[in-house]
C-alpha atoms as a PDB file:
ATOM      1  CA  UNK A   1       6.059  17.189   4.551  1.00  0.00           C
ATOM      2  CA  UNK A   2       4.085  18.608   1.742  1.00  0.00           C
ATOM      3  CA  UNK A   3       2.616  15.513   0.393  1.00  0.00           C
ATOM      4  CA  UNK A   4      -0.547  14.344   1.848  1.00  0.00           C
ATOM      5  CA  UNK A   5      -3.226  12.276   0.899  1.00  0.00           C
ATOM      6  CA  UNK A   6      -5.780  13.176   3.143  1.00  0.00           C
ATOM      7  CA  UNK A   7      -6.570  13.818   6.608  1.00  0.00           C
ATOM      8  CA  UNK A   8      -7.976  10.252   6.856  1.00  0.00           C
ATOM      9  CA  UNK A   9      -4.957   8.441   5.398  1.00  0.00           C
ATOM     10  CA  UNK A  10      -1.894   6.925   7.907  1.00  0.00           C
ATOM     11  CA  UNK A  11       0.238   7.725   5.383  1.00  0.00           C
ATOM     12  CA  UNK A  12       1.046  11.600   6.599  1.00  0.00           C
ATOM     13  CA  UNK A  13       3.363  13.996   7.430  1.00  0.00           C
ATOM     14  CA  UNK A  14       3.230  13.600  10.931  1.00  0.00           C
ATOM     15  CA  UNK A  15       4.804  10.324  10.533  1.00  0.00           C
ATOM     16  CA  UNK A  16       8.372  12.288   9.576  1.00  0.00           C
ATOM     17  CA  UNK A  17       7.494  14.510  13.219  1.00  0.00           C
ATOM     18  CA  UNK A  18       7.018  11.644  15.770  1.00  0.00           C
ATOM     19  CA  UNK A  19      10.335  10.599  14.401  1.00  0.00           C
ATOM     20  CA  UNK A  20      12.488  13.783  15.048  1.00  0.00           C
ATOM     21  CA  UNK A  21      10.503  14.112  18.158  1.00  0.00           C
ATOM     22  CA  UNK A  22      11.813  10.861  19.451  1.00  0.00           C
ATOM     23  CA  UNK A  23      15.013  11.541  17.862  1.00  0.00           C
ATOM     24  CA  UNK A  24      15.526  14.841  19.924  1.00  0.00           C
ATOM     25  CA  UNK A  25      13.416  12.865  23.438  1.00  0.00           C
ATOM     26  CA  UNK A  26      16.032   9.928  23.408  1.00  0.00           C
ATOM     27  CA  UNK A  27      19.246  12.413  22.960  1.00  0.00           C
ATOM     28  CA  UNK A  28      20.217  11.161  19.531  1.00  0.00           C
ATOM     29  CA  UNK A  29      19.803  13.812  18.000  1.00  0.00           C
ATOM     30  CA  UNK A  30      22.793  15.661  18.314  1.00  0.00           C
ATOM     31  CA  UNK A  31      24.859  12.141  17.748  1.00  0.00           C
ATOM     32  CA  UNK A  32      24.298  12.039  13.990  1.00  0.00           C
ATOM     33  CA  UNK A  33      24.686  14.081  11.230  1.00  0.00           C
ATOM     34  CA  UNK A  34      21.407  15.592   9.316  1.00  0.00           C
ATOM     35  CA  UNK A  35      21.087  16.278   5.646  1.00  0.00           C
ATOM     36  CA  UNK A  36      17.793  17.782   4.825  1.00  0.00           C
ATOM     37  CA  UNK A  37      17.192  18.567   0.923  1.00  0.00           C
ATOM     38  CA  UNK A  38      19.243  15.942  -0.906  1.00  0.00           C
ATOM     39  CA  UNK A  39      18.829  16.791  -4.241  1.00  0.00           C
ATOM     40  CA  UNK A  40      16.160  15.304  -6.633  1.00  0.00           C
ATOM     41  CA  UNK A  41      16.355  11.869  -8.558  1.00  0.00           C
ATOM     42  CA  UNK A  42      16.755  12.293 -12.150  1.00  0.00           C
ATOM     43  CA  UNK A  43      14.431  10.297 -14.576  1.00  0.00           C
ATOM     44  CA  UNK A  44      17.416   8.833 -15.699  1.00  0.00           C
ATOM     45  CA  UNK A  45      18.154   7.210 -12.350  1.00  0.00           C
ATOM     46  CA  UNK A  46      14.243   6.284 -12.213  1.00  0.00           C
ATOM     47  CA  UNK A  47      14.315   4.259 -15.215  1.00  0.00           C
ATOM     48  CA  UNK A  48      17.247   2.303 -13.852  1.00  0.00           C
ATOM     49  CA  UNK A  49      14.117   0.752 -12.350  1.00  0.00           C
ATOM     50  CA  UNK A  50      10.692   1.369 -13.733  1.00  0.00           C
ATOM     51  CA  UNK A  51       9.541   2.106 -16.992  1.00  0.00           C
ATOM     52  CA  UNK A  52       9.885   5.259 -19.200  1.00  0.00           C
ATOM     53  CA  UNK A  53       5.640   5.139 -19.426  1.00  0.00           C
ATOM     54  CA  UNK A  54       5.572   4.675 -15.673  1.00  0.00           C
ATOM     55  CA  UNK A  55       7.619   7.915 -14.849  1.00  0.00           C
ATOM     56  CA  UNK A  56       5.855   9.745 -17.912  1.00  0.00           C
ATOM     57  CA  UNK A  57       2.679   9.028 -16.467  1.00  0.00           C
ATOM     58  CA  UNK A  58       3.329   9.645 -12.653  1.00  0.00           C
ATOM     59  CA  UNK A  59       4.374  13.477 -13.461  1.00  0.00           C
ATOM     60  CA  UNK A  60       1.343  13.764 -16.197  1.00  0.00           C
ATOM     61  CA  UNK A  61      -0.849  12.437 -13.201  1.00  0.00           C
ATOM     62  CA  UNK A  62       0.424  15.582 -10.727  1.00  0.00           C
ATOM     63  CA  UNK A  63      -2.583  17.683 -10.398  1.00  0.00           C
ATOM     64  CA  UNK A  64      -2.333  21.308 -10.515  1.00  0.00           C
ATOM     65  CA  UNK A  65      -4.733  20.888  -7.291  1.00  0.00           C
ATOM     66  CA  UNK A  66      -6.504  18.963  -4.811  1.00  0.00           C
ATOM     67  CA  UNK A  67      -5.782  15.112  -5.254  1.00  0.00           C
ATOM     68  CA  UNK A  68      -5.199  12.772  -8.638  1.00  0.00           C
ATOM     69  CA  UNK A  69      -6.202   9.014  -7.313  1.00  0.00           C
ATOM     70  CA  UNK A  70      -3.343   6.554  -8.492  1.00  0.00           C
ATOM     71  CA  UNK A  71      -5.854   3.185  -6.597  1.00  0.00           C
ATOM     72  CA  UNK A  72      -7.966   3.335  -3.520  1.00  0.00           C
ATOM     73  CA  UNK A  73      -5.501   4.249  -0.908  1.00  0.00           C
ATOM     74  CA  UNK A  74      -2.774   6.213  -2.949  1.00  0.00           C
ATOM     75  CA  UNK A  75      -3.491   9.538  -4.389  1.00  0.00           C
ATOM     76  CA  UNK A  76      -1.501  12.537  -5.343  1.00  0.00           C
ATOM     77  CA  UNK A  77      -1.452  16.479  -3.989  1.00  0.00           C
ATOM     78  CA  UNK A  78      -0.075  19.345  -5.801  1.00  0.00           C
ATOM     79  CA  UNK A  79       3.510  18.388  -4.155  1.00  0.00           C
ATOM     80  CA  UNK A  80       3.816  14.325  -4.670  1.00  0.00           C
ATOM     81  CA  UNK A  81       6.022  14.421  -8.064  1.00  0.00           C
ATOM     82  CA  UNK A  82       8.561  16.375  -6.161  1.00  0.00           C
ATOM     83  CA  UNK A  83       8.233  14.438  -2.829  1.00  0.00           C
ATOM     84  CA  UNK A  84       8.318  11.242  -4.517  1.00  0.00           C
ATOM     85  CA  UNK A  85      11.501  12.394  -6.721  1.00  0.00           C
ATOM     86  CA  UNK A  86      12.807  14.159  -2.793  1.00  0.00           C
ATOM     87  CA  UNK A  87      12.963  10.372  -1.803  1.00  0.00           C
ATOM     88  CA  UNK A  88      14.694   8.501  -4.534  1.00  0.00           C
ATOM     89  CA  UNK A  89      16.987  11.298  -4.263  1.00  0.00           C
ATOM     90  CA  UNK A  90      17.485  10.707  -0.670  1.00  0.00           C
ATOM     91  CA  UNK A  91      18.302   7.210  -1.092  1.00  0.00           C
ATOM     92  CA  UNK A  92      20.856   7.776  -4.439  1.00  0.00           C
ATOM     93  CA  UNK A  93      22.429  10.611  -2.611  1.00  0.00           C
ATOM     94  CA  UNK A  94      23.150   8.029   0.999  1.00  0.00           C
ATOM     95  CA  UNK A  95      24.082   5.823  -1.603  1.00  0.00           C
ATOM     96  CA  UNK A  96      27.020   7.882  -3.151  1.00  0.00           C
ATOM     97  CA  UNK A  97      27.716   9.364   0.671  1.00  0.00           C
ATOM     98  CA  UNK A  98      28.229   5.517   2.215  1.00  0.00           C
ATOM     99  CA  UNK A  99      30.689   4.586  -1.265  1.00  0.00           C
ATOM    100  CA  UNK A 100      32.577   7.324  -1.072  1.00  0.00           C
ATOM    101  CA  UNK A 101      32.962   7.193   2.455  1.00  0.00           C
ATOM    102  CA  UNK A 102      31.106  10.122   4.186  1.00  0.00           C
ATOM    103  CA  UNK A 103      29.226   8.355   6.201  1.00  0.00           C
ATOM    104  CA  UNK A 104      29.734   5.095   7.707  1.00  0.00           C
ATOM    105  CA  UNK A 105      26.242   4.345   7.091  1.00  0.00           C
ATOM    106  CA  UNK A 106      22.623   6.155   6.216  1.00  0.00           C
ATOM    107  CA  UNK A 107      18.784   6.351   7.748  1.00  0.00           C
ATOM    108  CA  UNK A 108      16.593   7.959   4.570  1.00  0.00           C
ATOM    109  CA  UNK A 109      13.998   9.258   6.566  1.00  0.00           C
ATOM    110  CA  UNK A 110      11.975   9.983   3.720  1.00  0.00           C
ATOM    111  CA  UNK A 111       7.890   9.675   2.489  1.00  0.00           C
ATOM    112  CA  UNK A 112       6.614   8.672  -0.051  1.00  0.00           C
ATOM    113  CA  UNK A 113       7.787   5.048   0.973  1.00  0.00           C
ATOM    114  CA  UNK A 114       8.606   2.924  -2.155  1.00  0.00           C
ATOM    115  CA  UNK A 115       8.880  -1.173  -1.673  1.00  0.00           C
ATOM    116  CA  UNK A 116       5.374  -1.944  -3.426  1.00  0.00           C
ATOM    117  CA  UNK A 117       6.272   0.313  -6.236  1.00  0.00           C
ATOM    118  CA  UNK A 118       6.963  -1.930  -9.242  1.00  0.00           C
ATOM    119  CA  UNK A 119       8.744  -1.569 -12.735  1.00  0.00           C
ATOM    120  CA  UNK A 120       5.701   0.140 -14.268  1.00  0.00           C
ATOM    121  CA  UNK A 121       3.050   0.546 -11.125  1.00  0.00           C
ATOM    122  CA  UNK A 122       2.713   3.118  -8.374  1.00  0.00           C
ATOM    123  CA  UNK A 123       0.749   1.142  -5.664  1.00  0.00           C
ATOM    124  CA  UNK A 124       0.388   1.260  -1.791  1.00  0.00           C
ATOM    125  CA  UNK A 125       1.647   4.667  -1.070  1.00  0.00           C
ATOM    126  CA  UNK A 126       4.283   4.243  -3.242  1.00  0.00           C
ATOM    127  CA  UNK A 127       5.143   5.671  -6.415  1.00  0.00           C
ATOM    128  CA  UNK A 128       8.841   5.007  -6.777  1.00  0.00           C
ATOM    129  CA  UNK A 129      10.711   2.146  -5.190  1.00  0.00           C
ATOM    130  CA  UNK A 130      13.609   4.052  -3.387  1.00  0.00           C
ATOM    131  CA  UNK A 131      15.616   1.126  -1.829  1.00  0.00           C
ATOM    132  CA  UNK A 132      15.308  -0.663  -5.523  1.00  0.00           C
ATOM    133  CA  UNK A 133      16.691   2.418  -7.302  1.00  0.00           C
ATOM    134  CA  UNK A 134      19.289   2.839  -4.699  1.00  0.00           C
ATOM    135  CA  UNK A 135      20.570  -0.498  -5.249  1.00  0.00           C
ATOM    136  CA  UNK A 136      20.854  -0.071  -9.362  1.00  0.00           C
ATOM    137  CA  UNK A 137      22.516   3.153  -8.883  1.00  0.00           C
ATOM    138  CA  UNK A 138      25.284   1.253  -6.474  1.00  0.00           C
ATOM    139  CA  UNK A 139      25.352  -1.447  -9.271  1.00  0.00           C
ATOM    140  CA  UNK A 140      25.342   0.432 -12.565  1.00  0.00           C
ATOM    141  CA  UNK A 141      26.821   3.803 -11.294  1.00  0.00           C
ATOM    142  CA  UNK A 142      29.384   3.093  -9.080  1.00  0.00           C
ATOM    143  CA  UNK A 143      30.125  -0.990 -10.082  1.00  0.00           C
ATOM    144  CA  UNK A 144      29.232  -2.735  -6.992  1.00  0.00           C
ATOM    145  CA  UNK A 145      29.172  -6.594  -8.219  1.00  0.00           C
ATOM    146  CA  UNK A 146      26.563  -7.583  -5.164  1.00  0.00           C
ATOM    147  CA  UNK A 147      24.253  -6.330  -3.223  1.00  0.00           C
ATOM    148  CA  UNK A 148      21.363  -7.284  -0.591  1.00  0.00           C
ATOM    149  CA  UNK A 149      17.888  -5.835   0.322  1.00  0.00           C
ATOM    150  CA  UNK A 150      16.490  -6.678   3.609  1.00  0.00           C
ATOM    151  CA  UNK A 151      13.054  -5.495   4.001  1.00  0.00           C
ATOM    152  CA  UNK A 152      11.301  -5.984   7.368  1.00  0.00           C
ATOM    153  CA  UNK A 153       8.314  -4.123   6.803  1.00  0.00           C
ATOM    154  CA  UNK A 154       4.845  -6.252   7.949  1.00  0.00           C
ATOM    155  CA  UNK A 155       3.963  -6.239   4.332  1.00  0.00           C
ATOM    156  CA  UNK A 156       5.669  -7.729   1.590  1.00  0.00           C
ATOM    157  CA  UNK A 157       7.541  -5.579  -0.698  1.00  0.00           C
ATOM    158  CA  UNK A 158       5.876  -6.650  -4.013  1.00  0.00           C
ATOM    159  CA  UNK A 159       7.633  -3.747  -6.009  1.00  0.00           C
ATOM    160  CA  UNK A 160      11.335  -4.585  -4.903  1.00  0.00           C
ATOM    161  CA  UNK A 161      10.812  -8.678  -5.942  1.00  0.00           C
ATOM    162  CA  UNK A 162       9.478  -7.735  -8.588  1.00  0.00           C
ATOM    163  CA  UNK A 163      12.475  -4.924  -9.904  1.00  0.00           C
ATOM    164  CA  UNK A 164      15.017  -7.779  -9.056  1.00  0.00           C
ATOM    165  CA  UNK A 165      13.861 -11.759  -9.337  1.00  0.00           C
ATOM    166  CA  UNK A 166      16.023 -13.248 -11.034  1.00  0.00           C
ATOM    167  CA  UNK A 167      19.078 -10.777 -10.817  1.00  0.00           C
ATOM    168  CA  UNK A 168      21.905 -12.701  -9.782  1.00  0.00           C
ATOM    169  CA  UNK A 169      23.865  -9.514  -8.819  1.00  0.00           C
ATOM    170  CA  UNK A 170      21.048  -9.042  -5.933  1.00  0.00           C
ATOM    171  CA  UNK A 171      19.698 -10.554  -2.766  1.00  0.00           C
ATOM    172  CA  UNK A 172      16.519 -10.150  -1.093  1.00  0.00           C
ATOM    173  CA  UNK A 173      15.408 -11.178   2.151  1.00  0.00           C
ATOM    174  CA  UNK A 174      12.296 -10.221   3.879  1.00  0.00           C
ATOM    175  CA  UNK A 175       9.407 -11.643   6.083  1.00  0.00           C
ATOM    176  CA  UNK A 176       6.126 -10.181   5.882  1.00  0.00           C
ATOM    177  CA  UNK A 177       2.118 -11.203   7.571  1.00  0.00           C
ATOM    178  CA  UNK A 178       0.662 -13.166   5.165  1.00  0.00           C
ATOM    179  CA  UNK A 179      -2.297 -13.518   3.856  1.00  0.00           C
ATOM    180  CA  UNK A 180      -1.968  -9.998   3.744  1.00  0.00           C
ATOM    181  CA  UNK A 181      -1.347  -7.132   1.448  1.00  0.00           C
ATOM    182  CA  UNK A 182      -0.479  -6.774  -1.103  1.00  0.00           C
ATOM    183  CA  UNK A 183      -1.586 -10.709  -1.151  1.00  0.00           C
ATOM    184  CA  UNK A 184       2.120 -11.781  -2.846  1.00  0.00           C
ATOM    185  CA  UNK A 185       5.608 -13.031  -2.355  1.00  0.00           C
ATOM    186  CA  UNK A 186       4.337 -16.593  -0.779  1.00  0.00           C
ATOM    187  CA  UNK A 187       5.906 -17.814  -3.769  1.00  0.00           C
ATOM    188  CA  UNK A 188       7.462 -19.591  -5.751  1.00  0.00           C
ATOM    189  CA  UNK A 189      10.285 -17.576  -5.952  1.00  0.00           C
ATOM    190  CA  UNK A 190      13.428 -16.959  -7.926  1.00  0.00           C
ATOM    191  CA  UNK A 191      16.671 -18.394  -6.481  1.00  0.00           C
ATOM    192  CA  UNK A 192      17.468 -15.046  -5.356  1.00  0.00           C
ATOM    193  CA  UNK A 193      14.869 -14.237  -2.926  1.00  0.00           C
ATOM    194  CA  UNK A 194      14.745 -15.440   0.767  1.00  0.00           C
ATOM    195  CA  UNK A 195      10.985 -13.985   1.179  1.00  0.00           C
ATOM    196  CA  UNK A 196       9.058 -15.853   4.143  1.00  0.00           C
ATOM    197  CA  UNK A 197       5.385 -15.205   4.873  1.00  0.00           C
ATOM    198  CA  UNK A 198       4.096 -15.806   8.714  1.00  0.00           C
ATOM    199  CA  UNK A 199       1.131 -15.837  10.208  1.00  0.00           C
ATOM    200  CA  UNK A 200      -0.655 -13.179  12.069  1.00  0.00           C
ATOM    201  CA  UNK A 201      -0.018 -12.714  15.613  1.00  0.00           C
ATOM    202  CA  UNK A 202       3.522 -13.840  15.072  1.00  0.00           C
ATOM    203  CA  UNK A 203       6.031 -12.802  17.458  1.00  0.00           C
ATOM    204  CA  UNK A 204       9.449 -11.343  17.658  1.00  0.00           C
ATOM    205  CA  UNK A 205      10.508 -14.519  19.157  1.00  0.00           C
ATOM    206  CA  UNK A 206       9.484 -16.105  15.489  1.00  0.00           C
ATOM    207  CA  UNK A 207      11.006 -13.796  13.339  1.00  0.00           C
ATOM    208  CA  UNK A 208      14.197 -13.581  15.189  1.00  0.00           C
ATOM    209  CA  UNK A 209      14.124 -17.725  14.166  1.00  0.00           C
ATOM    210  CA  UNK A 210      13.594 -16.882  10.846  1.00  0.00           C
ATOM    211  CA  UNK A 211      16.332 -14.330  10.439  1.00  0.00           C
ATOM    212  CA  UNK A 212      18.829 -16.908  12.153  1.00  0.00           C
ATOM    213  CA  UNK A 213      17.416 -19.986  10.058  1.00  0.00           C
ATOM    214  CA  UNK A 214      16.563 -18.921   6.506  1.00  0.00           C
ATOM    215  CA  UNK A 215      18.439 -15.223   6.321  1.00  0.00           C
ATOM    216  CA  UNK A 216      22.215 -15.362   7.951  1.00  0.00           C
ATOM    217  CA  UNK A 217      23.331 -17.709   5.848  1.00  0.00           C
ATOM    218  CA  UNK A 218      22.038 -16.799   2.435  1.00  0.00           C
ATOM    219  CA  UNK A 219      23.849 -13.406   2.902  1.00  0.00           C
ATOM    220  CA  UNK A 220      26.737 -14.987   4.319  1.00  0.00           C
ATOM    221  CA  UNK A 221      27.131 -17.049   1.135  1.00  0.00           C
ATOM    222  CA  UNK A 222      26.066 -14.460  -0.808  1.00  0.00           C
ATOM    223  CA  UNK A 223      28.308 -11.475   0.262  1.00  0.00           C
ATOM    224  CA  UNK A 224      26.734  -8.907  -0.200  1.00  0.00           C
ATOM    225  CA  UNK A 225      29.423  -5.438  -1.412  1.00  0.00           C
ATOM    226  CA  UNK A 226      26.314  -3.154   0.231  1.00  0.00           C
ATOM    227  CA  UNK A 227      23.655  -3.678   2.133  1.00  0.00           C
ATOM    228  CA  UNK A 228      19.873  -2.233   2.008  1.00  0.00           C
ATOM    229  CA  UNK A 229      17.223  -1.779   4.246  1.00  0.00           C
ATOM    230  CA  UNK A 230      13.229  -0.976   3.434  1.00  0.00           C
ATOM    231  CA  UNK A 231      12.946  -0.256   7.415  1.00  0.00           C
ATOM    232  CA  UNK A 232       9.116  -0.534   7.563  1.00  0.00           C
ATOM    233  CA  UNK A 233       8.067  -0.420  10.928  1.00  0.00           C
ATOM    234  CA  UNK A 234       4.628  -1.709  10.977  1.00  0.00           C
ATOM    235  CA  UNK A 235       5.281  -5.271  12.112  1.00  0.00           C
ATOM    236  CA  UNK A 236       5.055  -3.436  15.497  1.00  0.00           C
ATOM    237  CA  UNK A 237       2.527  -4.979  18.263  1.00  0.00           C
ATOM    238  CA  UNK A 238       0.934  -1.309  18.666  1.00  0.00           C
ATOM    239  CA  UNK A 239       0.367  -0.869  14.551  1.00  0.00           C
ATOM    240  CA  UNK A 240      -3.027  -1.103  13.512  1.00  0.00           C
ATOM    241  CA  UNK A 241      -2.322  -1.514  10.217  1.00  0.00           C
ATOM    242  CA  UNK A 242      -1.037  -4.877  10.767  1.00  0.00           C
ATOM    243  CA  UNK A 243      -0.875  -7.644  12.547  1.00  0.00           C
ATOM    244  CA  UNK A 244       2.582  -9.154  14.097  1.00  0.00           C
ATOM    245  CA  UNK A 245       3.646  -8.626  17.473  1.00  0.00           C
ATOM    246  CA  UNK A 246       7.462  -7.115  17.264  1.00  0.00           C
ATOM    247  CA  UNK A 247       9.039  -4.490  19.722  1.00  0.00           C
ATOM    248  CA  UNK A 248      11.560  -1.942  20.131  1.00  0.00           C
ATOM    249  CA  UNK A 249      13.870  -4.861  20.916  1.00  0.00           C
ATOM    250  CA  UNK A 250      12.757  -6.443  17.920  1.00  0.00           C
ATOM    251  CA  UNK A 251      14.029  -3.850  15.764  1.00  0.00           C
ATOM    252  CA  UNK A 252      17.144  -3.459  17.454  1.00  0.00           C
ATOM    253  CA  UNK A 253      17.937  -7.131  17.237  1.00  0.00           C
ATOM    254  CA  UNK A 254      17.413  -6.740  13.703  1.00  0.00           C
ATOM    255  CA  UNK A 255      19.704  -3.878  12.574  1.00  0.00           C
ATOM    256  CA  UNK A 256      22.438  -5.626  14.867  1.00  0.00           C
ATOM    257  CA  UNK A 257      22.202  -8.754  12.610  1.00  0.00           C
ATOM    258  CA  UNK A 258      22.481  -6.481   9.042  1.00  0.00           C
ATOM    259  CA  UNK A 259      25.157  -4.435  10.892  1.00  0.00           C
ATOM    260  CA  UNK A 260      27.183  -7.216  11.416  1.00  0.00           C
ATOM    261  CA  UNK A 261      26.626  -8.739   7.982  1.00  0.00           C
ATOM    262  CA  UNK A 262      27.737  -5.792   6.417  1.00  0.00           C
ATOM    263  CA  UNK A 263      30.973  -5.442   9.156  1.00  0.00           C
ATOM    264  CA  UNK A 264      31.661  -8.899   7.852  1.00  0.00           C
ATOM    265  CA  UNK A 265      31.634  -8.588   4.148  1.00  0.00           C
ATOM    266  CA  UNK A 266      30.828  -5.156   3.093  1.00  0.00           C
ATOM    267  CA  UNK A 267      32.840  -2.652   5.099  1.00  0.00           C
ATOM    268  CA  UNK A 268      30.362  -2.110   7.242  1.00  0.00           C
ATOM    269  CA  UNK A 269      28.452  -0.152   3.773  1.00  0.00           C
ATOM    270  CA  UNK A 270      24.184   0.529   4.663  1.00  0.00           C
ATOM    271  CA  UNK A 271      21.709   2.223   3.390  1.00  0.00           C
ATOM    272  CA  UNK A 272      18.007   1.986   4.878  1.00  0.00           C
ATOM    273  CA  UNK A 273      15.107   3.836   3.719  1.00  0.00           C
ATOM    274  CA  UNK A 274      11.730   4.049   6.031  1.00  0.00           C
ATOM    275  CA  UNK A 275       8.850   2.305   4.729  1.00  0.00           C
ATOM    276  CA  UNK A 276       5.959   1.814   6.849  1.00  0.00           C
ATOM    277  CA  UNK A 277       5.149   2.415  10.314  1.00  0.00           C
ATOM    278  CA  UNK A 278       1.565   4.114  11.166  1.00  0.00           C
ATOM    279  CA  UNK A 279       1.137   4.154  15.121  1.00  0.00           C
ATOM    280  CA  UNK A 280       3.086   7.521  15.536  1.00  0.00           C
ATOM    281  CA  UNK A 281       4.235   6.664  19.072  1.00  0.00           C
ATOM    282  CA  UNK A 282       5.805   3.055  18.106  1.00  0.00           C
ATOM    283  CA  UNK A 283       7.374   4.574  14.684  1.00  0.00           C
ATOM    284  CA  UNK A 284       9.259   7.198  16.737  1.00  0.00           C
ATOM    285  CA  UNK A 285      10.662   4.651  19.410  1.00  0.00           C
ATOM    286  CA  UNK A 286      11.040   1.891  16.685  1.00  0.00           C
ATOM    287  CA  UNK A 287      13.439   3.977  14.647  1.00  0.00           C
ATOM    288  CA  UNK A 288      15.264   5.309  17.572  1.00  0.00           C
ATOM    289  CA  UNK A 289      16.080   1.857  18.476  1.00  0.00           C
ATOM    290  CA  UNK A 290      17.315   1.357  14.314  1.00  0.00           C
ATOM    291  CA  UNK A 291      19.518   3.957  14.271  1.00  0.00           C
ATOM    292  CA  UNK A 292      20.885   3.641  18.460  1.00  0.00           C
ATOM    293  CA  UNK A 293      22.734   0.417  16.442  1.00  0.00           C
ATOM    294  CA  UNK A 294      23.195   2.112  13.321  1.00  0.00           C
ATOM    295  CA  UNK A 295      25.354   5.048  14.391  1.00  0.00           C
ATOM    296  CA  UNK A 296      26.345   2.631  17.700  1.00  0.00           C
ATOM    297  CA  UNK A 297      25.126   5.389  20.453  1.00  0.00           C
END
């Protein structure tokens, strides 16, 4: 809640509030368990994904006061080394809770979001790619031989291709509005990425095709130990920021189809982090609907 970048920038805390408000309006709340301070990634775990320089010069970069510009629309406050290390943390911490068998599954309801982050960048609001070191700590920590990444945020997640293309020991698939930002991921591809750019204006109607068509089967074959979410939430018809057409329903339809992938072939094991998701009122209802078939209330 302490990291801002402005009072102009979508990216705020406000975001994290329209989501407990809906949380506590739809009576889910009290269904699922809260942990609120996980504790904070290491720079070990960190460079399980990005580079030693990268990590060296995000914390150099944390100014003392006011705001350190990483590009146009990312910046840093006083409190964004810590947030950004809160988040990471988050996800490693769900990670370890799903594995050992806490929790049936995990929502990271976290900010700063991470999927454009790459090896040694910090771009589009994102500093550190949570989901992608979530997934190398379930690798390389705890031995998982497989696991997928399904990231359904309206832009494509530039940061998590690029941390795993070519890793045979990963999956990702995603769709994303394209030509778009961060203008990538149209391809070509490495064998193990199912990433499929459509057009603005596309419906739910379309992506539910795609997901049935191009995704179900990959993980199916691929079978997955874990699953992975970068829940980005800005595909929404009611987001500004982009420009598909999805809906509650949407959303819902979607975390049915990685529930029952992971039911089938990886005891039921999820982690999803939020990503984007900038028109306050459709980011609350949207993740209400994700975690209604998450935690099956």
């Amino acid at each position: 809640m302490l990291h801002e970048m402005g009072e102009w920038h979508p990216e705020c805390p406000a975001r994290l509030s329209a989501i407990q408000d809906q949380l506590i309006a739809s009576r889910i709340d009290g269904l699922i368990a809260h942990e609120t301070e996980p504790p904070l990634a290491t720079e070990d775990a960190l460079a399980r994904v990005h580079t030693r320089a990268h990590i060296d010069y995000i914390r150099d970069k944390s100014p003392d006061e006011g705001y350190a510009e990483i590009d146009s629309d990312t910046s840093m406050n006083p409190h964004t080394w810590r947030a950004a290390l809160r988040a990471a943390g988050a996800a490693i911490a769900a990670t370890d809770a799903v594995i050992e068998g806490r929790y049936a599954n995990a929502f990271c309801g976290v900010r700063p979001p991470g999927h454009h982050a790459e090896p040694a960048r910090a771009m589009g609001f994102c500093f550190f790619n949570n989901v992608a070191v979530a997934a190398r700590h379930a690798l390389e920590v705890h031995g998982l031989e497989r696991v997928a990444i399904v990231d359904f945020d309206v832009h494509h997640g530039n940061g998590t291709e690029a941390a795993f293309a070519g890793d045979e020991r990963v999956l990702m698939c995603s769709f994303f509005q394209h030509p778009f930002y961060p203008f990538s991921g149209a391809g070509p591809h490495a064998p193990n990425m199912v990433n499929v750019p459509v057009a603005a204006r596309s419906n739910g109607m379309a992506i539910r095709e795609i997901v049935d068509m191009l995704w179900l089967s990959r993980l199916d074959a691929f079978k997955p130990q874990m699953l992975f979410v970068s829940a980005g939430f800005d595909a929404h018809r009611e987001d500004d920021l982009g420009g598909l057409g999805l809906v509650e329903a949407d959303y819902e339809w979607l975390t049915a189809q990685v529930v029952d992938v992971a039911r089938r072939h990886a005891q039921g094991r999820i982690v999803s982090c939020l990503e984007g998701g900038y028109n306050l009122s459709a980011l609350g209802r949207s993740v209400v609907a994700h975690l209604r078939v998450l935690a099956g209330v």
